[in-house]
C-alpha atoms as a PDB file:
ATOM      1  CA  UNK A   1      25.118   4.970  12.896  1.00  0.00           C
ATOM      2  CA  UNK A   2      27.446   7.828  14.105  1.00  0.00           C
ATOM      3  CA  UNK A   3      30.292   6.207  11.826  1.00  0.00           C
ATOM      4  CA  UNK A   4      28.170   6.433   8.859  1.00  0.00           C
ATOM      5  CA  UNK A   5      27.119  10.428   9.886  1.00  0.00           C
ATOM      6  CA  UNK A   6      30.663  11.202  10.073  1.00  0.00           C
ATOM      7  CA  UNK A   7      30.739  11.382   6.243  1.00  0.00           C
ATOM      8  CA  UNK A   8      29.012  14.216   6.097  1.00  0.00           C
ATOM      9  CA  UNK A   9      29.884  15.964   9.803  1.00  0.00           C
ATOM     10  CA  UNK A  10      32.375  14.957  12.377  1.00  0.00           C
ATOM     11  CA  UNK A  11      30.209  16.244  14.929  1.00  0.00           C
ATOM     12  CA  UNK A  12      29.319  13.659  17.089  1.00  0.00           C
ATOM     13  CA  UNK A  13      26.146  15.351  19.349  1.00  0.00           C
ATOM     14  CA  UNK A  14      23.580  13.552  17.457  1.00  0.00           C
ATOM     15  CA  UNK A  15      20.167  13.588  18.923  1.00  0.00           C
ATOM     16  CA  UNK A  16      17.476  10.515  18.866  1.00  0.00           C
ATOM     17  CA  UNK A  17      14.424  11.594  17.531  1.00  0.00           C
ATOM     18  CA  UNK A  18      11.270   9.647  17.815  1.00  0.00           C
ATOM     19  CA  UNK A  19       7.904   9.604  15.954  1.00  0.00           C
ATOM     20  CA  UNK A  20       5.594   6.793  16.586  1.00  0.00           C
ATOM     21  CA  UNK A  21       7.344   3.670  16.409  1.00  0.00           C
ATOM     22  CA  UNK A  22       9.795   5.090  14.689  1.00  0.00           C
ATOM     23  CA  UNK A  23      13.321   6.803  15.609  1.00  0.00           C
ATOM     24  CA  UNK A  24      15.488   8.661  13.839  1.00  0.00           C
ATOM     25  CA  UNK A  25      19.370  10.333  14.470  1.00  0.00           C
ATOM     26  CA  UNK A  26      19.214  13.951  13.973  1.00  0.00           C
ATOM     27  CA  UNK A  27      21.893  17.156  13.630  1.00  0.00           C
ATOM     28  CA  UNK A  28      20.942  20.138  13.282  1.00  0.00           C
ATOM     29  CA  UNK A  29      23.776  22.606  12.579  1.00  0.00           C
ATOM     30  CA  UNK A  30      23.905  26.365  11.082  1.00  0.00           C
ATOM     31  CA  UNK A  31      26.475  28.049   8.259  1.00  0.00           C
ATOM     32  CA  UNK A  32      28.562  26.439   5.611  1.00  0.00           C
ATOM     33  CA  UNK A  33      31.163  25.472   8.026  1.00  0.00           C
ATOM     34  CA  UNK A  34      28.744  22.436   8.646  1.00  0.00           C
ATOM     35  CA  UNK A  35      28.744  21.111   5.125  1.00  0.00           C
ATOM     36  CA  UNK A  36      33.089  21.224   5.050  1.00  0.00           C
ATOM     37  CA  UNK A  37      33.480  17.212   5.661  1.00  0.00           C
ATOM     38  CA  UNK A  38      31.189  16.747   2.838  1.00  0.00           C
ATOM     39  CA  UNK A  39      32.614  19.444   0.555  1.00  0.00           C
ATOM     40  CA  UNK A  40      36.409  17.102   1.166  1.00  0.00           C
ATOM     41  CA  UNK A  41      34.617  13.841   0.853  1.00  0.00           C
ATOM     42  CA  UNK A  42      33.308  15.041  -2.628  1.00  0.00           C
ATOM     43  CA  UNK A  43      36.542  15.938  -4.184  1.00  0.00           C
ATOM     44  CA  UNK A  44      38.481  12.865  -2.094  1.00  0.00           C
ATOM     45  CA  UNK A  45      36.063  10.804  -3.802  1.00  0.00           C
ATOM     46  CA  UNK A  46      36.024  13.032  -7.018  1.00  0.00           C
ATOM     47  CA  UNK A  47      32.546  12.781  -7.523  1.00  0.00           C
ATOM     48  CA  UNK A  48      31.684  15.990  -8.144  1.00  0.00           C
ATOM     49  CA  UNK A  49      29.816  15.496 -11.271  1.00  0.00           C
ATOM     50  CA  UNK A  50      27.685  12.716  -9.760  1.00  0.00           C
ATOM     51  CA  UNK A  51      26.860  14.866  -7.014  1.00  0.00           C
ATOM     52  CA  UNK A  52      26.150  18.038  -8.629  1.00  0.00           C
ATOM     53  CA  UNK A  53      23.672  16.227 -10.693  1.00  0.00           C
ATOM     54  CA  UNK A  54      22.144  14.243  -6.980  1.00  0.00           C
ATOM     55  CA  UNK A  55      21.947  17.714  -5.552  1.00  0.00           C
ATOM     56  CA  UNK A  56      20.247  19.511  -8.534  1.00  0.00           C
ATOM     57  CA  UNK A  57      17.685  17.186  -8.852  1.00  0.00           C
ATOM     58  CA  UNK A  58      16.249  17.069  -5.619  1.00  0.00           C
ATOM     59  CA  UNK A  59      16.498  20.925  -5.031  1.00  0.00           C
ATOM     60  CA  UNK A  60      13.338  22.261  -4.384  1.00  0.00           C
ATOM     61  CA  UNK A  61      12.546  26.129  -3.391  1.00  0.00           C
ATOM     62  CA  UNK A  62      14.744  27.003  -0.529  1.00  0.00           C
ATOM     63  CA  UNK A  63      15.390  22.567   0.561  1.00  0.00           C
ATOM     64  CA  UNK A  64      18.218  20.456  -1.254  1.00  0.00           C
ATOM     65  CA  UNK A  65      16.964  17.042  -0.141  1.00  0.00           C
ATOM     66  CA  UNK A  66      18.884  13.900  -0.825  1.00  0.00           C
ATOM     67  CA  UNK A  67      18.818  10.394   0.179  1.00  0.00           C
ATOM     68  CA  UNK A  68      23.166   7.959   1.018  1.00  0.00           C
ATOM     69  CA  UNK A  69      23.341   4.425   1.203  1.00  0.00           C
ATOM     70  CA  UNK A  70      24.133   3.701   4.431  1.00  0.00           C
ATOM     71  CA  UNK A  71      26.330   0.741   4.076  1.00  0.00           C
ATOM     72  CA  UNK A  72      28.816   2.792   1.798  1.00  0.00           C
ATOM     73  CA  UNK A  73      28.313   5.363   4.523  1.00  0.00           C
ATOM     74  CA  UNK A  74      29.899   3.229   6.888  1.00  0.00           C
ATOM     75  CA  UNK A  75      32.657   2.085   4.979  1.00  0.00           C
ATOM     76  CA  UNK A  76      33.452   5.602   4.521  1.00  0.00           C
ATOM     77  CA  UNK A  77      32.447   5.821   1.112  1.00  0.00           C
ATOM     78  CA  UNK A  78      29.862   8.304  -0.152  1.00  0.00           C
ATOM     79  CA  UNK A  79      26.847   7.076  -2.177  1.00  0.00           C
ATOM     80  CA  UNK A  80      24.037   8.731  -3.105  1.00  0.00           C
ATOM     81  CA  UNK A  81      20.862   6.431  -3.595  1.00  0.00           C
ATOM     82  CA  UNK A  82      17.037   6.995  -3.973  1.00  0.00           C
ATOM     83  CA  UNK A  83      14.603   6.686  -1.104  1.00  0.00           C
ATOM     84  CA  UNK A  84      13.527   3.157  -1.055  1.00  0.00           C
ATOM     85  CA  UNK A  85      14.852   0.345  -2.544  1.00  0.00           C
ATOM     86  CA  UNK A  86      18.606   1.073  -3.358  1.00  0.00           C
ATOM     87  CA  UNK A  87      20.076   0.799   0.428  1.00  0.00           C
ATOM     88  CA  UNK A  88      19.334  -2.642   1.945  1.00  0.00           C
ATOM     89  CA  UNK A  89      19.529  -0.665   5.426  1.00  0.00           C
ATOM     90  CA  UNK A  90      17.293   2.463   4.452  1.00  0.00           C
ATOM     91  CA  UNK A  91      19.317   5.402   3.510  1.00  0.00           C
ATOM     92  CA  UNK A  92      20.875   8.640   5.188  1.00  0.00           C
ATOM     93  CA  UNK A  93      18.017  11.429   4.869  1.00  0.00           C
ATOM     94  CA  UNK A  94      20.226  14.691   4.546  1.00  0.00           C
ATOM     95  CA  UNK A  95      18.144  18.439   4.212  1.00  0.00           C
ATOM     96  CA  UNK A  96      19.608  21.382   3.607  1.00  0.00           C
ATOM     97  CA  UNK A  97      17.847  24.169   4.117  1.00  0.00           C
ATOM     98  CA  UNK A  98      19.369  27.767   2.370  1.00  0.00           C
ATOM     99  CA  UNK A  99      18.585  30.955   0.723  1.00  0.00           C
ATOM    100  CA  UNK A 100      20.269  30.237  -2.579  1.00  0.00           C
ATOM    101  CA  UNK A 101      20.423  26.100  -3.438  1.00  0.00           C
ATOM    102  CA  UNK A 102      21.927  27.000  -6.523  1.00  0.00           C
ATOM    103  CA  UNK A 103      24.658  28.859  -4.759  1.00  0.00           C
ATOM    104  CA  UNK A 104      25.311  26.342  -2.345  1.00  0.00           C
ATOM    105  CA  UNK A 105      25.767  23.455  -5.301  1.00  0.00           C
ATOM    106  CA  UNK A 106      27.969  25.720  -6.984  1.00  0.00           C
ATOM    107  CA  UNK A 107      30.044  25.716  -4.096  1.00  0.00           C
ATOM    108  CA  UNK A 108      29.601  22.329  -2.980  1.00  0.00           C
ATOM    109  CA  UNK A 109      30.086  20.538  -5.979  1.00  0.00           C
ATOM    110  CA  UNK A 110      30.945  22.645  -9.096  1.00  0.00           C
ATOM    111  CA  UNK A 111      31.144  20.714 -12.302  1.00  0.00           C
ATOM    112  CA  UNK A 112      34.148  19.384 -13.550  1.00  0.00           C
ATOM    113  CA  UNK A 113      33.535  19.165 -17.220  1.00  0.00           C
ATOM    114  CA  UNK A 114      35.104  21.447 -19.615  1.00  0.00           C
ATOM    115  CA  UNK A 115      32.639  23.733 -22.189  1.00  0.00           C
ATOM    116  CA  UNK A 116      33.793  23.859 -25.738  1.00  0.00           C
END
């Protein structure tokens, strides 16, 4: 699982989280230093488009909430998927919290399309 996390953070000191029966790998981490391996990842993979869209849509008041397959994760590869149903593994739960989402997409994934 630490593989896959690496995607979006090389920072390995991920903490276990449990809730009931469930468990869950967590990072918490402050400033826009902590989104840099997914700001290269996005223009490696030039899918900035496909992300600004991912991000705008699941913006909502100060939380950008959005959902990776976690095989593609793995490989390396980013993905993003919808909740259930897309990633045979369950996805990658990412939440960003911020003053300005809007700002931060702008930033993190600007669009690439030229206006006429």
């Amino acid at each position: 699982m630490k593989k896959a996390l690496s995607i979006i953070t090389p920072d390995q000191n991920l903490e276990e989280v449990k809730k009931g029966y469930k468990s869950f790998i967590g990072l918490e981490k402050k400033g826009i230093a902590a989104l840099a391996q997914l700001f290269s990842r996005l223009r490696d993979e030039m899918i900035l488009d496909a992300a600004r869209k991912a991000l705008f849509s699941s913006t909502k008041e100060n939380v950008i909430s959005f959902h990776l397959n976690k095989q593609a994760a793995f490989a390396g590869r980013i993905s993003f998927c919808k909740p259930t149903g897309e990633s045979p593994l369950g996805p990658i739960s990412v939440h960003i919290r911020c003053t300005d989402p809007e700002a931060l997409i702008e930033w993190l994934a600007p669009s690439t399309s030229r206006k006429q």
